[in-house]
Protein backbone atom coordinates (compact mmCIF):
# COMPACT_ATOMS: atom_id res chain seq x y z
CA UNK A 1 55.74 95.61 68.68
CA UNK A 2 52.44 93.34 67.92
CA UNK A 3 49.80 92.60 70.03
CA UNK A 4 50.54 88.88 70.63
CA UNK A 5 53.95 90.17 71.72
CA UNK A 6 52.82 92.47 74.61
CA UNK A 7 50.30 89.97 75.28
CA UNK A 8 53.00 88.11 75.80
CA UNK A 9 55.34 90.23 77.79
CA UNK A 10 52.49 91.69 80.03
CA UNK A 11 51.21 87.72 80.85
CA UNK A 12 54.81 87.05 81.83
CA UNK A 13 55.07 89.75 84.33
CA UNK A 14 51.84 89.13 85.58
CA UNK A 15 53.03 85.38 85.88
CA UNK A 16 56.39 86.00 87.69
CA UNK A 17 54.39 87.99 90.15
CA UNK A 18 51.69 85.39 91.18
CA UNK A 19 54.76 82.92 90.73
CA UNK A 20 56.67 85.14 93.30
CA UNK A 21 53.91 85.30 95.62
CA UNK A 22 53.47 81.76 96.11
CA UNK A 23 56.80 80.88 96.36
CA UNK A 24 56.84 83.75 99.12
CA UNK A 25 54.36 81.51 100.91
CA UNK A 26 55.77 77.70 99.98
CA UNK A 27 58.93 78.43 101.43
CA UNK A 28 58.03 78.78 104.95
CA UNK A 29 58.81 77.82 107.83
CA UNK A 30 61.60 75.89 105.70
CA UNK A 31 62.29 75.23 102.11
CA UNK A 32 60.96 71.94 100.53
CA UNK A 33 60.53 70.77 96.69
CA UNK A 34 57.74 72.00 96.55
CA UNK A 35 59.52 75.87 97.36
CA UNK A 36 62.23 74.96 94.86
CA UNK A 37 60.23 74.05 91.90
CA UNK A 38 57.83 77.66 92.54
CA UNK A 39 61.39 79.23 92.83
CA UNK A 40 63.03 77.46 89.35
CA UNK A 41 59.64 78.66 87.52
CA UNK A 42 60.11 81.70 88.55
CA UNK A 43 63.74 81.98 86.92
CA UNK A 44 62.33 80.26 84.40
CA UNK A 45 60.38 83.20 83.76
CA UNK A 46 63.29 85.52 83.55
CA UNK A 47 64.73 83.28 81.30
CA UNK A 48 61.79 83.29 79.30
CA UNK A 49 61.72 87.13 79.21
CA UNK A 50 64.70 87.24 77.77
CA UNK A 51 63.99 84.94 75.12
CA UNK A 52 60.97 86.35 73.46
CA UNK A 53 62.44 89.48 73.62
CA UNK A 54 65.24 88.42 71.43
CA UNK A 55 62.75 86.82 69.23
CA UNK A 56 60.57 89.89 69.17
CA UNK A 57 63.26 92.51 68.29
CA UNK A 58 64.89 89.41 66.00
CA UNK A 59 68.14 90.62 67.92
CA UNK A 60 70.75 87.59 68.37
CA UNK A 61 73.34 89.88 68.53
CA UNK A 62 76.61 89.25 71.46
CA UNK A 63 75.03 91.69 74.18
CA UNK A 64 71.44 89.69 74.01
CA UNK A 65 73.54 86.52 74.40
CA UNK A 66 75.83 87.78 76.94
CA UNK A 67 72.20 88.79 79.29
CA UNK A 68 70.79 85.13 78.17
CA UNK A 69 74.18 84.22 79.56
CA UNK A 70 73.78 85.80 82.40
CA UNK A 71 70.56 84.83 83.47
CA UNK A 72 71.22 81.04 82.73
CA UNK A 73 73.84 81.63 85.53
CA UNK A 74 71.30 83.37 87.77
CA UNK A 75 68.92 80.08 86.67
CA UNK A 76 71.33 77.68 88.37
CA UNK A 77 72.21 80.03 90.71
CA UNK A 78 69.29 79.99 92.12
CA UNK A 79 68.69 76.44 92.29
CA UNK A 80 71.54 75.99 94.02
CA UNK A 81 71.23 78.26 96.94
CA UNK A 82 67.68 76.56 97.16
CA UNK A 83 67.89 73.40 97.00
CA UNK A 84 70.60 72.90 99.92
CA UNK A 85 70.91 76.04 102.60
CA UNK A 86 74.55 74.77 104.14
CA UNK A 87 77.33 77.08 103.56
CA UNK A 88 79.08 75.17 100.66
CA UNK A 89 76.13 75.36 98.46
CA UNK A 90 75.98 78.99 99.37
CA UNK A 91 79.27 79.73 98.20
CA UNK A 92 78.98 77.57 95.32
CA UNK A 93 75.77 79.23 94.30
CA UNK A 94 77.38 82.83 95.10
CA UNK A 95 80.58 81.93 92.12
CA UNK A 96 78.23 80.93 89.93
CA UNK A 97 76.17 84.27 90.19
CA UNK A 98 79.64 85.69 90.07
CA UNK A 99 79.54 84.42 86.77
CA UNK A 100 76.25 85.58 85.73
CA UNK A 101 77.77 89.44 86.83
CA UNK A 102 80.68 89.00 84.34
CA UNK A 103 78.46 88.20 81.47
CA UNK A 104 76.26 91.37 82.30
CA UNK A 105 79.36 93.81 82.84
CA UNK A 106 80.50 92.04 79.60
CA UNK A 107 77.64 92.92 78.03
CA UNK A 108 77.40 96.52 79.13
CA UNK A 109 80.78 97.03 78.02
CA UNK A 110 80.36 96.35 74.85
CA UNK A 111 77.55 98.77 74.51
CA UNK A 112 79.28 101.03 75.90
CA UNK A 113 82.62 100.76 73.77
CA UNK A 114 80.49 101.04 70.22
CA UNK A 115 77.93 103.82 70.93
CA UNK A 116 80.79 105.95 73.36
CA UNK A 117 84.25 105.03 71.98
CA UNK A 118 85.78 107.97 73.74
CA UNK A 119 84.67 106.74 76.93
CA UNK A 120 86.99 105.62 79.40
CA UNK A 121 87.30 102.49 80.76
CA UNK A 122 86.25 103.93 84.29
CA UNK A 123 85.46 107.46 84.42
CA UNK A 124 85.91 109.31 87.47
CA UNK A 125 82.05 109.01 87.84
CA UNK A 126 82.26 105.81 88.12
CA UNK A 127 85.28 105.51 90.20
CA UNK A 128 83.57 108.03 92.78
CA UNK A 129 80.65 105.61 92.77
CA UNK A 130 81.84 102.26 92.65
CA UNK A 131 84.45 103.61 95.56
CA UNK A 132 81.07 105.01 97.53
CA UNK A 133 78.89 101.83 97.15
CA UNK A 134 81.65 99.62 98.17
CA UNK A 135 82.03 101.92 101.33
CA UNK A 136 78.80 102.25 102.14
CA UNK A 137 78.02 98.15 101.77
CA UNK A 138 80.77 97.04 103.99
CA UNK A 139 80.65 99.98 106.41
CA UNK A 140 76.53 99.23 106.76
CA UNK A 141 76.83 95.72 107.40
CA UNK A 142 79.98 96.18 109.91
CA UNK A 143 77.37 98.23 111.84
CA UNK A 144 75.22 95.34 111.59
CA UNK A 145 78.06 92.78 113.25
CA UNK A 146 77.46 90.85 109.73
CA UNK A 147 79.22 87.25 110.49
CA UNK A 148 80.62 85.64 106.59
CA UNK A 149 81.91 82.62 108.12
CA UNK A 150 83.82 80.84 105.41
CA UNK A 151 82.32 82.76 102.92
CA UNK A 152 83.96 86.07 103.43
CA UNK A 153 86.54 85.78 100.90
CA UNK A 154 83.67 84.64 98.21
CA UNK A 155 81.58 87.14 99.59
CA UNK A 156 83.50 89.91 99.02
CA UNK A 157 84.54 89.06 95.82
CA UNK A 158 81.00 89.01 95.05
CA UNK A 159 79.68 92.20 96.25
CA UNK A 160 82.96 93.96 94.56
CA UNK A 161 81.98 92.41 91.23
CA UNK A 162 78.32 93.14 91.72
CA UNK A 163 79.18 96.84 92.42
CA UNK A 164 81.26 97.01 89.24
CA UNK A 165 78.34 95.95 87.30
CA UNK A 166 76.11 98.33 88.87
CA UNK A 167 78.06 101.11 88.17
CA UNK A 168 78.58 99.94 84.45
CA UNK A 169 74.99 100.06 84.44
CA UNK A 170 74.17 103.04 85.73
CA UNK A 171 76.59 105.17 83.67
CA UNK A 172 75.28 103.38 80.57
CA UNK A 173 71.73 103.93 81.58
CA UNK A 174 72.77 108.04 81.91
CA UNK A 175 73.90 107.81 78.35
CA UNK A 176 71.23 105.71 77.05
CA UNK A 177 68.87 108.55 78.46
CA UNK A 178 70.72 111.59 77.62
CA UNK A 179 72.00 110.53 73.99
CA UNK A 180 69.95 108.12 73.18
CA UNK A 181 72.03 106.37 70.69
CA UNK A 182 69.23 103.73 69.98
CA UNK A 183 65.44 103.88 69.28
CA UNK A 184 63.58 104.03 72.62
CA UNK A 185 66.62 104.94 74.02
CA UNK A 186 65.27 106.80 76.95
CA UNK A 187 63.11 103.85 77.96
CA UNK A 188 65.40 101.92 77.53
CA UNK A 189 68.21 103.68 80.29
CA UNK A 190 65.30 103.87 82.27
CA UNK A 191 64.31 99.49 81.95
CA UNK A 192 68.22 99.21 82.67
CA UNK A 193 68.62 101.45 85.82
CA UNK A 194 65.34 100.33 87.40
CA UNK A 195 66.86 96.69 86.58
CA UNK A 196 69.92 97.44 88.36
CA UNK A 197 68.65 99.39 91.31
CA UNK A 198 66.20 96.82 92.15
CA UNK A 199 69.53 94.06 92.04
CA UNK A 200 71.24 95.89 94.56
CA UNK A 201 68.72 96.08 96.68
CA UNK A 202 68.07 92.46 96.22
CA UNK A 203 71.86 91.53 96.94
CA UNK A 204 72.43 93.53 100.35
CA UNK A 205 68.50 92.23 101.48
CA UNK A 206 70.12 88.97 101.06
CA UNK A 207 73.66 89.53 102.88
CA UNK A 208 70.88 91.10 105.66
CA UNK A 209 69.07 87.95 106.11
CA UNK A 210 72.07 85.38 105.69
CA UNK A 211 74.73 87.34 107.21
CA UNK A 212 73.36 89.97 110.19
CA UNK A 213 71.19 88.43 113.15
CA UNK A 214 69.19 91.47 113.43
CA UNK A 215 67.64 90.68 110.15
CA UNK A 216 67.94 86.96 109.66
CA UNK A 217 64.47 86.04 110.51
CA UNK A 218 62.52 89.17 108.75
CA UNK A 219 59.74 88.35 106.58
CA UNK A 220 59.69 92.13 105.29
CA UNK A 221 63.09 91.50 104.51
CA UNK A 222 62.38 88.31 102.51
CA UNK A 223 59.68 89.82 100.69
CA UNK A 224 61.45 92.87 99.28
CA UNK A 225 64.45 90.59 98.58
CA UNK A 226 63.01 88.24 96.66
CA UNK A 227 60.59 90.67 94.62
CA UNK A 228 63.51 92.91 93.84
CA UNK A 229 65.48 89.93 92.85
CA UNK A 230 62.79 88.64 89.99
CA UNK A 231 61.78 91.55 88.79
CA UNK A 232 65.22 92.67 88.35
CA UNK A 233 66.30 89.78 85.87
CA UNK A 234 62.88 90.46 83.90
CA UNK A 235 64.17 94.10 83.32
CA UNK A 236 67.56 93.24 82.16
CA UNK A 237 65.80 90.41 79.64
CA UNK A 238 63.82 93.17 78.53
CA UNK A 239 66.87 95.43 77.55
CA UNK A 240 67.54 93.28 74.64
CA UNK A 241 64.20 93.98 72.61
CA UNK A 242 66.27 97.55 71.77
CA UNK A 243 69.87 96.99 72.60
CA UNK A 244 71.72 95.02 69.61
CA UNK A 245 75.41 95.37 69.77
């Protein structure tokens, strides 16, 4: 990689996280315009990731469009469940991450099915984990008297799919690490399961705050949610500078 590229990369995360910060303090007491445009640069910066990654490794192949994909969703996504707080625009903005989640198990499939054809479509692995996250999710935020309102059936839906894709990930990641089918494999797994981790912790931080009145008015909470949640999407646009399937 050439200097103006890291230059590049390393200014981008160093942007998202001043970005981040700000918007941490913009949004309070109550999101304005001023909140949503600090929160659409910072997706913008994901997005942007992504992009000179794909020029930087030249890759244009279907799983760096399928991440692009993904993120665009996340992109209006996230304008969405800013720029109106009322439960329709939540559920509207949770299908279209839905949407985003597909593109990335998409993507992670198809990785998976040309460097491991013998794979199966869910190994027990996976079952055991997808099976125990699921569990564990609902089970925690029963404890927590979580209240869904109308947006229990989207909800669920969501966290289901978001679980799949997490496991999908983390399996890959293993056999990115241990096989290393592609240069830089190694780091690779490693970008992709730091990626994922961090968007699961982002996801149930959020069900915290929106759902549970123990942790609706946390500023902790926000924080780690929110930090998780950018710098997640910047590791999954930074997959694609050695993933070309």
């Amino acid at each position: 990689m050439s200097v103006p590229y890291i230059i590049g990369f390393v200014s981008l995360l160093v942007l998202q996280l001043i970005a981040t910060c700000i918007f941490l303090k913009i949004e309070i007491p109550k999101p304005s315009k001023k909140s949503l445009i600090l929160k659409s640069t910072c997706s913008t910066i994901f997005l942007l990731t992504a992009v000179l990654s794909m020029i930087c490794a030249n890759n244009f192949s279907s799983y760096a469009w399928f991440i692009l994909a993904g993120l665009a969703f996340s992109w209006v996504g996230d304008f969405i469940l800013h720029y109106k707080t009322d439960e329709n625009f939540f559920v509207a903005g949770i299908l279209i991450f839905l949407c985003g989640h597909i593109s990335y198990i998409i993507a992670f499939m198809k990785v998976q099915k040309f460097f491991f054809p013998e794979a199966p479509f869910l190994s027990i692995f996976e079952a055991i984990l997808l099976i125990g996250g699921v569990c564990f999710g609902q089970c925690r935020l029963h404890v927590l008297k979580a209240d869904y309102g109308k947006a229990f059936i989207p909800c669920t839906v969501y966290m289901n799919v978001i679980m799949v894709m997490f496991v999908k990930a983390v399996n890959l990641s293993i056999h990115l690490i241990k096989e290393g089918p592609i240069e830089n494999g190694m780091l690779t797994g490693i970008i992709l399961m730091v990626g994922v981790c961090m968007f699961e912790i982002s996801d149930f931080t959020l069900a915290l705050l929106r759902f549970t009145p123990l942790y609706s008015k946390s500023y902790g909470m926000r924080k780690l949610n929110i930090l998780t949640y950018f710098f997640a999407q910047m590791c999954l646009g930074l997959t694609i500078l050695n993933v070309a399937v």
